[in-house]
C-alpha atoms as a PDB file:
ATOM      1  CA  UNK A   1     -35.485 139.032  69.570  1.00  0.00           C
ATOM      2  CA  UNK A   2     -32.294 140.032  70.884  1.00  0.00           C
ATOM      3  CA  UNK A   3     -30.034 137.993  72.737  1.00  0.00           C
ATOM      4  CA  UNK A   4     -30.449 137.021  76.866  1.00  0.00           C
ATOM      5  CA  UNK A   5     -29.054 139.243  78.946  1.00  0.00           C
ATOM      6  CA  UNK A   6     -25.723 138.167  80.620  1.00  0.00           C
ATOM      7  CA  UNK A   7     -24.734 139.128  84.179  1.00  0.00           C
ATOM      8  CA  UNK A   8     -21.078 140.315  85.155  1.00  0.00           C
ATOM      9  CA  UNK A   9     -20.280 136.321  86.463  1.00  0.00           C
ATOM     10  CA  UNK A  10     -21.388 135.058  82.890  1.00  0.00           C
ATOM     11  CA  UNK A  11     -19.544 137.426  81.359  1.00  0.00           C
ATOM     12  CA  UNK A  12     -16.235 136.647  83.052  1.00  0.00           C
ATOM     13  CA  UNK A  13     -17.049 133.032  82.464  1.00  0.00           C
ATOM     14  CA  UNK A  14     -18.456 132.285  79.519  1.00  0.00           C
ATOM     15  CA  UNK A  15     -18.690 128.216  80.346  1.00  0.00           C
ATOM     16  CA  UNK A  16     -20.868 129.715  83.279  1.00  0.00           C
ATOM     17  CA  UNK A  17     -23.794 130.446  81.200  1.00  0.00           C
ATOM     18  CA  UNK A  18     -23.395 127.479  79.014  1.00  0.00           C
ATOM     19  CA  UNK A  19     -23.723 125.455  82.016  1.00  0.00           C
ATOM     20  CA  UNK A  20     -26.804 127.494  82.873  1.00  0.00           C
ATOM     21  CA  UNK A  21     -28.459 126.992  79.387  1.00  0.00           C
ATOM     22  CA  UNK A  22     -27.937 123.703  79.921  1.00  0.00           C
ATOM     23  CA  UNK A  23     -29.692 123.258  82.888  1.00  0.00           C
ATOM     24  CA  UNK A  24     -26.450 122.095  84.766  1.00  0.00           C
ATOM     25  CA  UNK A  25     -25.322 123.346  88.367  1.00  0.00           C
ATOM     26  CA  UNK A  26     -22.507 125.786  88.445  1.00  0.00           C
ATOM     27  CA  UNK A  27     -19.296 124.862  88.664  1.00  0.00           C
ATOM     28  CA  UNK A  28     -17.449 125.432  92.845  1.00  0.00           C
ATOM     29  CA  UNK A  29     -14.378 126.041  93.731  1.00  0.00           C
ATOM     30  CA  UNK A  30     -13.873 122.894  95.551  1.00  0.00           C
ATOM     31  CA  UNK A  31     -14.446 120.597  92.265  1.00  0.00           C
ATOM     32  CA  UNK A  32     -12.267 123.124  89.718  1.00  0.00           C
ATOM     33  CA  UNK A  33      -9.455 122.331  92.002  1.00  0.00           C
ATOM     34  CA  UNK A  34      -9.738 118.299  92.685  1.00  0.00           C
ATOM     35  CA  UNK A  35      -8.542 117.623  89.246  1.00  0.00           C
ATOM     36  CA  UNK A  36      -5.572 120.241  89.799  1.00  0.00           C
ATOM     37  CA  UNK A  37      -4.703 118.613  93.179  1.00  0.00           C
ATOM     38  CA  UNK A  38      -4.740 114.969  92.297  1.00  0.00           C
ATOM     39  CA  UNK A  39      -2.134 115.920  89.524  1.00  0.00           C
ATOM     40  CA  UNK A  40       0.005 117.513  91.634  1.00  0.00           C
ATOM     41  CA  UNK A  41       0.245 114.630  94.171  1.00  0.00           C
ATOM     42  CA  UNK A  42       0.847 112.385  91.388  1.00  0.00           C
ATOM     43  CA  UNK A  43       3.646 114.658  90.265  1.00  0.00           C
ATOM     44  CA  UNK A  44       4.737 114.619  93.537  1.00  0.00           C
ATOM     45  CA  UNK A  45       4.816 111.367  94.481  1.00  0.00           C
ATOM     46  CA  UNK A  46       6.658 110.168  91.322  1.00  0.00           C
ATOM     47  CA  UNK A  47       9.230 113.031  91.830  1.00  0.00           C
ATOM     48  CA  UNK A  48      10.085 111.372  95.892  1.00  0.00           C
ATOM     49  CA  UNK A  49      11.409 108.169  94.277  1.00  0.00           C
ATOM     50  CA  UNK A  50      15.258 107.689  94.101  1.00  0.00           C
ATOM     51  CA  UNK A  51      17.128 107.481  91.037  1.00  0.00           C
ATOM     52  CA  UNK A  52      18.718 104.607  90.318  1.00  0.00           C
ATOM     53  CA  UNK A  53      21.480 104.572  87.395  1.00  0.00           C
ATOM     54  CA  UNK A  54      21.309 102.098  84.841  1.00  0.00           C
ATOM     55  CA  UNK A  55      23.471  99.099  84.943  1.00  0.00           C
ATOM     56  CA  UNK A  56      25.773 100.230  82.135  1.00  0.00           C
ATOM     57  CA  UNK A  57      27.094 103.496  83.727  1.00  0.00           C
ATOM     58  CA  UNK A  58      28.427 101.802  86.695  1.00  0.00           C
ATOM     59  CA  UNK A  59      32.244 100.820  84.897  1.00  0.00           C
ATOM     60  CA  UNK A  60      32.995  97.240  85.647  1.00  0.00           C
ATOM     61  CA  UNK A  61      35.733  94.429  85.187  1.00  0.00           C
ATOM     62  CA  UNK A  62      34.476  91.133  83.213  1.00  0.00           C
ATOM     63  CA  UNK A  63      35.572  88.032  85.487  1.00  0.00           C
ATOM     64  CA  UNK A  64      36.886  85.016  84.111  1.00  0.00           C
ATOM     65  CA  UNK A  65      35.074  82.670  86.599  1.00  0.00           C
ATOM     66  CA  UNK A  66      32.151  81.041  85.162  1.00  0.00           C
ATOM     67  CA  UNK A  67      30.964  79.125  88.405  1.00  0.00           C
ATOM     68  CA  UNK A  68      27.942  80.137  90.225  1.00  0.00           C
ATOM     69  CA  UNK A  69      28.154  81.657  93.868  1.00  0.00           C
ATOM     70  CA  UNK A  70      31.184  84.135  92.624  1.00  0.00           C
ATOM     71  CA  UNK A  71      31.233  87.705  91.796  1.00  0.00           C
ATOM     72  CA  UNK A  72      30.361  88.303  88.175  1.00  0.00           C
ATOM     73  CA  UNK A  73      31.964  91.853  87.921  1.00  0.00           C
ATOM     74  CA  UNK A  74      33.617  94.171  90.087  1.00  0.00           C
ATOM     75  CA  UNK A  75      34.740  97.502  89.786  1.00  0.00           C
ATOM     76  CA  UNK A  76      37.566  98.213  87.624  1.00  0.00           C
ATOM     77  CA  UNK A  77      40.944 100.468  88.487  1.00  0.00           C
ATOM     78  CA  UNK A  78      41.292 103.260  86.374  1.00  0.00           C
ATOM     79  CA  UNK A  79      44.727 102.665  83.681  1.00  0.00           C
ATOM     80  CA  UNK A  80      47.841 104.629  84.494  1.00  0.00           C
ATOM     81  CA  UNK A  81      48.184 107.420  82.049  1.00  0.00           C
ATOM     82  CA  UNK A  82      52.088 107.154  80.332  1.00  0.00           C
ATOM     83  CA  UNK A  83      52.108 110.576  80.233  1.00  0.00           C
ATOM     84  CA  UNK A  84      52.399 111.127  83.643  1.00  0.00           C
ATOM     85  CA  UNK A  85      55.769 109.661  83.246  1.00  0.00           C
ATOM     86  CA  UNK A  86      58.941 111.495  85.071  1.00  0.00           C
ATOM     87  CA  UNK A  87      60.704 113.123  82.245  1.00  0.00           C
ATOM     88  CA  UNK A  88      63.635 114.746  84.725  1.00  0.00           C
ATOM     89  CA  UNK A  89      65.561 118.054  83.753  1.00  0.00           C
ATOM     90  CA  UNK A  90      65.041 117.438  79.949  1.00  0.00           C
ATOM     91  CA  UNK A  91      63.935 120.615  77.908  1.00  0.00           C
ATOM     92  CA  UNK A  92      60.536 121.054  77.105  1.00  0.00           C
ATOM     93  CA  UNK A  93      60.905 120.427  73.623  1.00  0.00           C
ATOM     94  CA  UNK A  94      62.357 116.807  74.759  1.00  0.00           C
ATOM     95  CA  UNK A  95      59.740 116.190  77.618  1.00  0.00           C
ATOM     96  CA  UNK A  96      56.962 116.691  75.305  1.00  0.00           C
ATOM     97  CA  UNK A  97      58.850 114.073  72.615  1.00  0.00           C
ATOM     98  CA  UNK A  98      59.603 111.461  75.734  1.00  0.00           C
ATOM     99  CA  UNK A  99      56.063 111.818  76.823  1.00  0.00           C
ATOM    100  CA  UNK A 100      54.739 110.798  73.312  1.00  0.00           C
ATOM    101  CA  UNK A 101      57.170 107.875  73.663  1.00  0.00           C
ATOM    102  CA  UNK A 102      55.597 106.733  76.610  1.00  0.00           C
ATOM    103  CA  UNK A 103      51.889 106.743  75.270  1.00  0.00           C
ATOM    104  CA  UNK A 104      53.683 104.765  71.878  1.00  0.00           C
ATOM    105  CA  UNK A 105      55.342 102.257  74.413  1.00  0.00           C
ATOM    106  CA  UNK A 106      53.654 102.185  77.598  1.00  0.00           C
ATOM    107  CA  UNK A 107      55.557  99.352  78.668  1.00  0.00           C
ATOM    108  CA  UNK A 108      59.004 100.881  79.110  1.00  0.00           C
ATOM    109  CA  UNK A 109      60.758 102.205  82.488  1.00  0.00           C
ATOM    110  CA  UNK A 110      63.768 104.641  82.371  1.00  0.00           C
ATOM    111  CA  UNK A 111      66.553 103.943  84.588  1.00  0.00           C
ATOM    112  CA  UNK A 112      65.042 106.275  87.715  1.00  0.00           C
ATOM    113  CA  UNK A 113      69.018 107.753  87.922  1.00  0.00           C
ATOM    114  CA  UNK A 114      68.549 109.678  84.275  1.00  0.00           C
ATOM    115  CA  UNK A 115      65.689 112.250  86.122  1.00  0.00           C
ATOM    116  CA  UNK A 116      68.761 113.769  88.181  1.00  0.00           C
ATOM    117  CA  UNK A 117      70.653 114.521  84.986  1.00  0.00           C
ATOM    118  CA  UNK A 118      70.533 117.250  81.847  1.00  0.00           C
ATOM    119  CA  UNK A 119      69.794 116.143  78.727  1.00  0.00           C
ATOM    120  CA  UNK A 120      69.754 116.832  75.291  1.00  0.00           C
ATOM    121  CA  UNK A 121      67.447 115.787  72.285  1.00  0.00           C
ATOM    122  CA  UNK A 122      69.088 115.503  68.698  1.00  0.00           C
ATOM    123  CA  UNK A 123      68.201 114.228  65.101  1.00  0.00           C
ATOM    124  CA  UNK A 124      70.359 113.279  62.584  1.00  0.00           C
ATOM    125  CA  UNK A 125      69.952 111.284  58.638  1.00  0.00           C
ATOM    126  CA  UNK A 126      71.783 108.227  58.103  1.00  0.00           C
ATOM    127  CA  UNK A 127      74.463 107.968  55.603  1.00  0.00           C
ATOM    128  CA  UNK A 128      75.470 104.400  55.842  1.00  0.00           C
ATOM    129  CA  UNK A 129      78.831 104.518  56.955  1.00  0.00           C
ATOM    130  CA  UNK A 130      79.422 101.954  58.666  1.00  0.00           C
ATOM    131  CA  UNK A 131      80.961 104.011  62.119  1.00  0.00           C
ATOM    132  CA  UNK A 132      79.683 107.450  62.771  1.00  0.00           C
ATOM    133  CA  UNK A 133      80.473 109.977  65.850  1.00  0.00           C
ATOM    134  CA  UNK A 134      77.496 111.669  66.749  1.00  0.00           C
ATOM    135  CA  UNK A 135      78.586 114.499  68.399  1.00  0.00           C
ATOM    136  CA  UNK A 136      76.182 116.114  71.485  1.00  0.00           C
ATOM    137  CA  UNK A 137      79.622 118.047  73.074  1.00  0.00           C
ATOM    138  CA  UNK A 138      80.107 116.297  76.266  1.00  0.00           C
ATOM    139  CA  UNK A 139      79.993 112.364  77.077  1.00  0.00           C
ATOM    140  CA  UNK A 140      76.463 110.661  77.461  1.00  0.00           C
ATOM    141  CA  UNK A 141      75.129 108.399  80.513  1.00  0.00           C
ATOM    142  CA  UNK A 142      72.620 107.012  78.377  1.00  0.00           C
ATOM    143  CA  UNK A 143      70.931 107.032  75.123  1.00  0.00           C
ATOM    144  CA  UNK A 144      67.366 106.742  73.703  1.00  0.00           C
ATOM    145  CA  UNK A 145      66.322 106.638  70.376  1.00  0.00           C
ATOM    146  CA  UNK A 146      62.467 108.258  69.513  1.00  0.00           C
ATOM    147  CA  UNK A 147      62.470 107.509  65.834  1.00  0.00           C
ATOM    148  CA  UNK A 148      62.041 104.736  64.843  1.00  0.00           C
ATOM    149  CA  UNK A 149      60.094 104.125  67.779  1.00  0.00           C
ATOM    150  CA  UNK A 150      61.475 100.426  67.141  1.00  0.00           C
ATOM    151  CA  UNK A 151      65.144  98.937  66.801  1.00  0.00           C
ATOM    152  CA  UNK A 152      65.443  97.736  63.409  1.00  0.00           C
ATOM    153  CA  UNK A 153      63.515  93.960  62.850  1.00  0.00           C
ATOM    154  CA  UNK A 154      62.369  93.924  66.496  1.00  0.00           C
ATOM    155  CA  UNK A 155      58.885  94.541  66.232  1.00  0.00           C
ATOM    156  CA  UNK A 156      56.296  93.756  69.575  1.00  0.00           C
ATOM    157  CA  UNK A 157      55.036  90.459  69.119  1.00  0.00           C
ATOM    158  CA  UNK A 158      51.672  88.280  69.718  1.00  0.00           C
ATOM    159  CA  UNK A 159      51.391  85.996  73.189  1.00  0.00           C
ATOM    160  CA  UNK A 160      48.802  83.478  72.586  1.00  0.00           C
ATOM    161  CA  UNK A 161      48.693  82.822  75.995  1.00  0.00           C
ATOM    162  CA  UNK A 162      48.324  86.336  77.625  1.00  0.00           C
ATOM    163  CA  UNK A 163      46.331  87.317  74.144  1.00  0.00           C
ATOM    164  CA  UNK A 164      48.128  90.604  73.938  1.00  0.00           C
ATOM    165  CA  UNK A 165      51.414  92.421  72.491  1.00  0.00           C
ATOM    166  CA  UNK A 166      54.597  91.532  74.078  1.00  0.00           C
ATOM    167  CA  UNK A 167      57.311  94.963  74.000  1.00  0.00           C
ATOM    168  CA  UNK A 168      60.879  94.071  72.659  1.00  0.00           C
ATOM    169  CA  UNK A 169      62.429  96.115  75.419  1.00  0.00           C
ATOM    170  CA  UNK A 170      65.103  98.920  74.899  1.00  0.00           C
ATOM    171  CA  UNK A 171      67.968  99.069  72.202  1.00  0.00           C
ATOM    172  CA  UNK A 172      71.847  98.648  73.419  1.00  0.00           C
ATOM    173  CA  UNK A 173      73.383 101.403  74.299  1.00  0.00           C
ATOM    174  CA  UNK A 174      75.918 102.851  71.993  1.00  0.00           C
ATOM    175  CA  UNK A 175      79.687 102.981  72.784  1.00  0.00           C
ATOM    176  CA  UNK A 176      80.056 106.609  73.920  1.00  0.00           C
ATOM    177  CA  UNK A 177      82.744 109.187  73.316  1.00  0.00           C
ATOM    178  CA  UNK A 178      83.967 112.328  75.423  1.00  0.00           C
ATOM    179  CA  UNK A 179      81.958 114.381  72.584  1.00  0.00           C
ATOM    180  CA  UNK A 180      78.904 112.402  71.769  1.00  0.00           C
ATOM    181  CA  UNK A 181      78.478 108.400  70.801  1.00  0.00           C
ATOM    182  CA  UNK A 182      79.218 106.530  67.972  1.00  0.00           C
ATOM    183  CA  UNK A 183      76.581 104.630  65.538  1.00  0.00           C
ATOM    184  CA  UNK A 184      76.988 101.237  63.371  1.00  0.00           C
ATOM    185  CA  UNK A 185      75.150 100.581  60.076  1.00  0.00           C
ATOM    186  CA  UNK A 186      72.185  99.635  62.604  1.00  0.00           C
ATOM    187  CA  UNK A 187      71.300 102.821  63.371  1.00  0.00           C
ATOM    188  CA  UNK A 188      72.703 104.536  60.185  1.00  0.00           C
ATOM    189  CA  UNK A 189      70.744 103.182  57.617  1.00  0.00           C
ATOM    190  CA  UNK A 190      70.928 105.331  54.706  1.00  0.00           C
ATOM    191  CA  UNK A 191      68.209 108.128  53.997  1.00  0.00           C
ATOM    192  CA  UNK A 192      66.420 107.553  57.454  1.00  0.00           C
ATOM    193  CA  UNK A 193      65.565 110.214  60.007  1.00  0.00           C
ATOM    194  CA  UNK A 194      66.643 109.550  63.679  1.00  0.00           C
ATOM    195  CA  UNK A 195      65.452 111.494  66.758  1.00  0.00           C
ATOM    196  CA  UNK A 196      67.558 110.430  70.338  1.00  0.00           C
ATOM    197  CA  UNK A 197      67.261 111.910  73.889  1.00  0.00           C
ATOM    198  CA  UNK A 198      70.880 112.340  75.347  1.00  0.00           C
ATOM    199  CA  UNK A 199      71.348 112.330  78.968  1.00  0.00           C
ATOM    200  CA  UNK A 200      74.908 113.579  80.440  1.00  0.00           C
ATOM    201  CA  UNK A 201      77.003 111.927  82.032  1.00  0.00           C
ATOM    202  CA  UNK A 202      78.461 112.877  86.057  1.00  0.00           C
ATOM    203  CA  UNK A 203      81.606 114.901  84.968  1.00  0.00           C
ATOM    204  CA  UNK A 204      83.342 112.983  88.591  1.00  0.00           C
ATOM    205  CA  UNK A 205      82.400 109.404  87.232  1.00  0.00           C
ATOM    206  CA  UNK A 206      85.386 107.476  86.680  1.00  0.00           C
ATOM    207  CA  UNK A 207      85.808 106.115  82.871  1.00  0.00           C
ATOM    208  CA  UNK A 208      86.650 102.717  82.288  1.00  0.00           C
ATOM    209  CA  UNK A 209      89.311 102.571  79.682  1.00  0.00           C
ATOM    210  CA  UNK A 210      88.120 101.031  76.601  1.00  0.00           C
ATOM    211  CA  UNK A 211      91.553  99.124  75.877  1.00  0.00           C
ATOM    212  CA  UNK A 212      90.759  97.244  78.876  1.00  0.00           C
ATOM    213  CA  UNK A 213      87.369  96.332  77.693  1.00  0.00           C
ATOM    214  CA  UNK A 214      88.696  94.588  74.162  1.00  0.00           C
ATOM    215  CA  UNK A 215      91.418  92.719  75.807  1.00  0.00           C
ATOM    216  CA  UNK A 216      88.961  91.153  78.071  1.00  0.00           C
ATOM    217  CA  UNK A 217      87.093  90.254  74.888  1.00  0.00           C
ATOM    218  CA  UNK A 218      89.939  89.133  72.906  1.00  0.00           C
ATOM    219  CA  UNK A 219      90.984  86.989  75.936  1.00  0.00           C
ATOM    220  CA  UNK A 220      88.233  84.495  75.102  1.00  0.00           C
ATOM    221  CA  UNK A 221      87.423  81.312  76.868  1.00  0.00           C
ATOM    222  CA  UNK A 222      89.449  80.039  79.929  1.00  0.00           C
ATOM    223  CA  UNK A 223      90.625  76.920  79.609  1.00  0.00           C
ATOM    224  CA  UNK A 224      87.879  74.202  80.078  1.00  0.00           C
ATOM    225  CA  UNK A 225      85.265  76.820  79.976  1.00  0.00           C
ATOM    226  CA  UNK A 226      82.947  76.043  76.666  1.00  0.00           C
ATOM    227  CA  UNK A 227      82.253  78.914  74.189  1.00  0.00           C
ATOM    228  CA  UNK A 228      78.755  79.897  75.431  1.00  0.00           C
ATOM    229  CA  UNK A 229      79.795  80.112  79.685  1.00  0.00           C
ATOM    230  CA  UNK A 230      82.153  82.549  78.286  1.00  0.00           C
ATOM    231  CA  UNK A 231      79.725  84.496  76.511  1.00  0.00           C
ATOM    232  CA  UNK A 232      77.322  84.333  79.833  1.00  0.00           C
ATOM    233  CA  UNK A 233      80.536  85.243  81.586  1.00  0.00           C
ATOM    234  CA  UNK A 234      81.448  88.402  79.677  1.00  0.00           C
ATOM    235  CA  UNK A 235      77.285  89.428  80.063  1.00  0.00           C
ATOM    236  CA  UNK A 236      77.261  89.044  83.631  1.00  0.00           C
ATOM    237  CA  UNK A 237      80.793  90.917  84.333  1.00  0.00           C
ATOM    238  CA  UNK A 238      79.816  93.928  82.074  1.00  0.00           C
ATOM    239  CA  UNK A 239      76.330  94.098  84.025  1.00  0.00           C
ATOM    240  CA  UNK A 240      78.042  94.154  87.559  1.00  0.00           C
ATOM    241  CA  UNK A 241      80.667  97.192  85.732  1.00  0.00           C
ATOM    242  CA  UNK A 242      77.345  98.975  84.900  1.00  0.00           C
ATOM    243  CA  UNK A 243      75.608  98.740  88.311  1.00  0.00           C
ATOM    244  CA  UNK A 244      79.261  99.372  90.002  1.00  0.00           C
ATOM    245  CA  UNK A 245      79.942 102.713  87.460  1.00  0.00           C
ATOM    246  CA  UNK A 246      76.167 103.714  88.293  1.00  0.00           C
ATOM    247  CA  UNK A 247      76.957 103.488  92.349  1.00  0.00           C
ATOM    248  CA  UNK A 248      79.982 105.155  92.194  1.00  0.00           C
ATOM    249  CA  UNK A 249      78.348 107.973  89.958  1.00  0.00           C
ATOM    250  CA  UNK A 250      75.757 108.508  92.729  1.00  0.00           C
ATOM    251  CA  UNK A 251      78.143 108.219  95.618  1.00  0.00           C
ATOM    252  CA  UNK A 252      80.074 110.842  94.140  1.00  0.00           C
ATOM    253  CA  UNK A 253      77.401 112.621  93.257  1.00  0.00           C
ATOM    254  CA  UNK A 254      76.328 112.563  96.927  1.00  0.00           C
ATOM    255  CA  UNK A 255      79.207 113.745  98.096  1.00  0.00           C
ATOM    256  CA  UNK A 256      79.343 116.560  95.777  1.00  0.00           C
ATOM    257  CA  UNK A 257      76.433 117.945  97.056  1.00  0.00           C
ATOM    258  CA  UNK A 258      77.339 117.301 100.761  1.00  0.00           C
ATOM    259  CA  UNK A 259      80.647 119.853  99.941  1.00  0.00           C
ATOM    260  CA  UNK A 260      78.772 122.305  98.649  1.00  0.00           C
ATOM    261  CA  UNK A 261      76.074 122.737 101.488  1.00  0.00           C
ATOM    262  CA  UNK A 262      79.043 122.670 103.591  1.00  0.00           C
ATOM    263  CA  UNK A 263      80.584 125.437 101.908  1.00  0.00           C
ATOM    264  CA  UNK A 264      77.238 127.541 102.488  1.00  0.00           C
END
């Protein structure tokens, strides 16, 4: 015998006349589509709730309270990137160098006086004499060393109590020349590399001469005044000579620049 005949439905659908042989009712519309429809308000339904982030992408500060009733954690203030440091009228070979300082030694603060001025960045090699000119060609307002990013045996050290590392501060100036400034055996050790930032000094400032400086020195104590309030002495009179030489280089400065928009 040869095989039923199939109508146009059955052969559409072939699960159609399997249903039929089987003695089953056809298959509506209505129940191919409640399957279809319950999935798609399930879908739906789990796509309307709100996202919540997880507890670890919110950035927060650990508190050091451990009593109950207190915030645990709060939100913490993004750190202050070094690098966005003022680097003044430097090069860019020397801005990019005093940046990288920064990010080595976060800690330190440049006078806010040195962005107004030029400046100049310079290396040199030890050679162990001990006094040596380093010549820049005019006289400096102040001086920075990049390499070593230390002075010599002043290394940051541990605080037990704040539990982090405490910055040495800044080197001493050097004594400076009309041409440049002049090195000791400190910073001329013998087959090292140095790298300083030069900033130049107001051409109107007012030198004090040195002569005057050593005879102060050699005066030494006054009479009933011990050894070390002389030594406090001679500190505190060569800081108020710095922050006097510094207003008088601005105040000339100032008036510099009030001339010349006259002039215009």
């Amino acid at each position: 015998m040869g095989a039923p005949l199939m109508d146009a439905d059955e052969k559409e659908d072939p699960g159609k006349a399997l249903r039929k042989s089987l003695g089953l009712r056809p298959r509506g519309r209505a129940d191919s589509g409640a399957g279809d429809s319950k999935d798609a308000d399930a879908k739906a339904t789990a796509s309307a709730e709100p996202y919540e982030a997880p507890p670890s992408a919110v950035p927060v500060k650990r508190s050091t309270s451990s009593k109950k009733g207190k915030k645990d954690a709060e939100p913490e203030a993004p750190p202050v990137d070094p690098r966005k440091k003022p680097t003044g009228k430097l090069p860019p070979e020397a801005q990019v160098a005093l940046r990288n300082f920064y990010v080595c030694r976060p800690a330190i603060d440049l006078p806010p006086f040195l962005h107004e001025l030029p400046g100049t960045m310079g290396r040199y090699f030890g050679d162990a004499r001990p006094e040596r000119e380093i010549l820049v060609g005019w006289r400096p307002e102040f001086v920075l060393y990049l390499l070593p990013t230390y002075e010599h045996d002043k290394n940051p050290e541990w605080d037990k109590d704040e539990q982090q590392l405490v910055d040495p501060g800044l080197h001493e100036q050097p004594e400076a020349t009309d041409r440049g400034f002049k090195v000791g055996e400190t910073w001329n050790r013998p087959g090292e590399s140095y790298i300083f930032i030069a900033w130049k000094a107001d051409p109107e400032k007012k030198v004090e001469p040195k002569q005057e400086k050593k005879d102060e020195a050699a005066a030494g104590p006054r009479p009933g005044e011990s050894q070390r309030d002389y030594d406090r002495r001679v500190l505190r009179e060569k800081r108020e000579r710095e922050l006097a030489e510094r207003k008088a280089a601005r105040d000339a400065k100032s008036r510099s620049r009030s001339s010349r928009e006259g002039k215009k």
